[in-house]
Protein backbone atom coordinates (compact mmCIF):
# COMPACT_ATOMS: atom_id res chain seq x y z
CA UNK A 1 66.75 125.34 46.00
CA UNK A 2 63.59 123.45 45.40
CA UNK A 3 65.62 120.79 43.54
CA UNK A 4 68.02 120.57 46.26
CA UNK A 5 65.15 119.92 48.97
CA UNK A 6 63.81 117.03 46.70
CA UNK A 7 66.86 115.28 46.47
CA UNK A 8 67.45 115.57 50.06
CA UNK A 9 68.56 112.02 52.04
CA UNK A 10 68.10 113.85 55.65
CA UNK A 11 67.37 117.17 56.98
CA UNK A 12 63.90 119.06 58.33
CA UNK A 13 61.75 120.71 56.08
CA UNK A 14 59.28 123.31 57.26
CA UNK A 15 56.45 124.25 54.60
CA UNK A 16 53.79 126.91 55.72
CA UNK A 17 51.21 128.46 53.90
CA UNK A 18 48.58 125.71 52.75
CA UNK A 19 51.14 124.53 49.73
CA UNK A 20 49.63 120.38 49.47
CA UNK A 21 50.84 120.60 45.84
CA UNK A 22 54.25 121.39 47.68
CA UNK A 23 54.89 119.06 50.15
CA UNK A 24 53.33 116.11 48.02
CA UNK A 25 56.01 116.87 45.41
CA UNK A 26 58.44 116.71 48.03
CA UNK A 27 56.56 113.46 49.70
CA UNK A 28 56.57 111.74 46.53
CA UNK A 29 60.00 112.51 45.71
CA UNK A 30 61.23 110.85 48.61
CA UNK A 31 58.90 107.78 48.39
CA UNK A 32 60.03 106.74 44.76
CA UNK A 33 63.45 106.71 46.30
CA UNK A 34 61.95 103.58 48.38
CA UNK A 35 61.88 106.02 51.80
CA UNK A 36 59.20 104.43 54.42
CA UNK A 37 57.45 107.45 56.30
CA UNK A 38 55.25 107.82 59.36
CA UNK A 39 52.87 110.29 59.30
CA UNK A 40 50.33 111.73 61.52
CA UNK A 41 47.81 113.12 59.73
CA UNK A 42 48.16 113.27 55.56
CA UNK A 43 46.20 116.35 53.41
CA UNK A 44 46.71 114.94 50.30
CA UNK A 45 47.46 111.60 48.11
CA UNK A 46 50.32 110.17 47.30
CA UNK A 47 51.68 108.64 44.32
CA UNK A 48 53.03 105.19 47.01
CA UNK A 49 50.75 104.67 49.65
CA UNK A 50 52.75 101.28 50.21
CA UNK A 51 55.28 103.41 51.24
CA UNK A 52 53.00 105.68 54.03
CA UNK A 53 51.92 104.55 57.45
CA UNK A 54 49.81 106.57 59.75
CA UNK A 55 50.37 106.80 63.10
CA UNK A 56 51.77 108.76 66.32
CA UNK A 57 56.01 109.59 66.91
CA UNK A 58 55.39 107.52 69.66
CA UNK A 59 54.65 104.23 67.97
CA UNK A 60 58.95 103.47 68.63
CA UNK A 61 59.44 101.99 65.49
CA UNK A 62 62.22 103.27 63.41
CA UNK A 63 61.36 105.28 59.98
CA UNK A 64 63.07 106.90 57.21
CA UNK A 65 61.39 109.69 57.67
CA UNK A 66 58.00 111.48 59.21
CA UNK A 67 55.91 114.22 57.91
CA UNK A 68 54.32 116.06 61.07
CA UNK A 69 51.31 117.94 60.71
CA UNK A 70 50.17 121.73 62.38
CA UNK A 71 53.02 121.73 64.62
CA UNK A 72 53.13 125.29 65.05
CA UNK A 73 49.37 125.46 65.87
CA UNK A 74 49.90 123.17 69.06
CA UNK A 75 50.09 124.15 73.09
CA UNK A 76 53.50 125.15 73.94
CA UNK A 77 54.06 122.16 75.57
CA UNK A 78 53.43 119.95 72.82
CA UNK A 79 55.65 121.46 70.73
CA UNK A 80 58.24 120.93 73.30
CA UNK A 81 58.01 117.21 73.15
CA UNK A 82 58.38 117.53 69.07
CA UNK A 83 61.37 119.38 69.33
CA UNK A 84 63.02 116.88 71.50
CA UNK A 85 62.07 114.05 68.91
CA UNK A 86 63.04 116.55 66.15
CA UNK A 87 66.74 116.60 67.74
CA UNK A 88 66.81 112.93 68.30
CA UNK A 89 66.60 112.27 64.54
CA UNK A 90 68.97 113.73 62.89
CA UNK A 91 69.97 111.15 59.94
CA UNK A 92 66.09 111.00 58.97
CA UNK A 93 63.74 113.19 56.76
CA UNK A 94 61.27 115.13 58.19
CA UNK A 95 58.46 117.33 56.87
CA UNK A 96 56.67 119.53 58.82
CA UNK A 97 53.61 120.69 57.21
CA UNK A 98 52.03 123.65 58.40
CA UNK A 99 48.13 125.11 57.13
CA UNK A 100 48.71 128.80 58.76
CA UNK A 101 51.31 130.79 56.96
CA UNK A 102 54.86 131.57 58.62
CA UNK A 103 57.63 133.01 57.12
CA UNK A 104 59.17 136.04 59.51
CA UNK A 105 57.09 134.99 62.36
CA UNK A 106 58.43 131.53 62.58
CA UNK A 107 62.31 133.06 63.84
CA UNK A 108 59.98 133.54 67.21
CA UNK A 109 59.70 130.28 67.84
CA UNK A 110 62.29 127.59 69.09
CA UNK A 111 61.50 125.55 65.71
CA UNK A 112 63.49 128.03 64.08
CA UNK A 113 66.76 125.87 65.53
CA UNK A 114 66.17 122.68 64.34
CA UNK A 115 64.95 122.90 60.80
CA UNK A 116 67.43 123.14 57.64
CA UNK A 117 64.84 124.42 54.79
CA UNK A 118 61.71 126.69 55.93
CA UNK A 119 59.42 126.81 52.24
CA UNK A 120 56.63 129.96 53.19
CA UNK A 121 53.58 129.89 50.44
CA UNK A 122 51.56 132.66 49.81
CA UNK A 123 48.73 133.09 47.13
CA UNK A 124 49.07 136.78 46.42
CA UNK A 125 45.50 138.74 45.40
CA UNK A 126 47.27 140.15 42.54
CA UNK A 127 47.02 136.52 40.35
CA UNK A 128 50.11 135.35 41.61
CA UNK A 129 51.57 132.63 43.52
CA UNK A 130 55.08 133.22 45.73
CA UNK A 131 57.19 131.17 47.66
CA UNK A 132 60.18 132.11 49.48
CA UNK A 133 63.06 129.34 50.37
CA UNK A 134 65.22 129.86 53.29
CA UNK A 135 67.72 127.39 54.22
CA UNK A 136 68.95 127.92 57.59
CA UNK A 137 71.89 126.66 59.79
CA UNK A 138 71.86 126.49 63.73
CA UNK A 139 68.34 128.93 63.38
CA UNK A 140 70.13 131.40 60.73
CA UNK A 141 69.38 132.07 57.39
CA UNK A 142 72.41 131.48 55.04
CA UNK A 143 70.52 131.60 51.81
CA UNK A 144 66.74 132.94 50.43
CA UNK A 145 65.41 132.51 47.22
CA UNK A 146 61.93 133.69 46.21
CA UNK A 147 59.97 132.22 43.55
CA UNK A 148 57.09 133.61 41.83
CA UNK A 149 54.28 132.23 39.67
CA UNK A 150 51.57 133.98 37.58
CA UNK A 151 48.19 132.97 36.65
């Protein structure tokens, strides 16, 4: 499922859990397909910077896609205003990139109904990386996969 996120041409993507090496494999993927995104705030390089502004949803000029950044962490009424942009762009690519770490928690929140792919991150203690893929539809799961990496 990670190889079907990457090749993506629109949806929502929701990755939680600190993963930068994540999202700027997913980032980068995009960009070398040409893709122009706006972003608001951006924890890591990427491979085309040419390809990157940085900036606020507000700015009214159209994008291929946008990565937002701590969405979840916001007032409630922030998030509201997201959610309505969210739903207004439906044939774009957007990453939401979230520090805190969400995976079970997140079907509490409104979110839940407008992303496709949730990607949840967790560094075990026991020398192990895990990530668990959920690609929803209308704020269901249809399909999990869980990946795990030693070290």
């Amino acid at each position: 499922m990670l190889k079907e996120i990457a090749n993506l041409e629109k949806g929502v993507v929701l990755i939680t859990g600190d993963a930068k090496k994540l999202a700027k494999i997913f980032l980068n993927a995009w960009l070398s397909k040409g893709k122009v995104f706006l972003v608001e705030y951006l924890p890591f390089e990427v491979d085309y910077p040419e390809n990157v502004f940085i900036g606020n949803i507000d700015e009214g000029v159209g994008f291929d896609g946008y990565l937002l950044y701590s969405l979840l962490s916001r007032p409630k009424s922030e998030r509201t205003k997201y959610y309505s942009f969210i739903a207004g762009q439906k044939d774009k690519l957007i990453l939401i990139y979230e520090p805190k770490y969400f995976r079970d928690s997140l079907f509490g929140y409104a979110l839940k109904d407008f992303i496709d792919y949730l990607v949840a991150y967790k560094r075990e203690t026991m020398g192990m990386e895990r990530i668990d893929v959920y690609k929803l539809e209308e704020g269901k799961v249809i399909k999990k996969k869980t990946y795990v990496r030693r070290f």
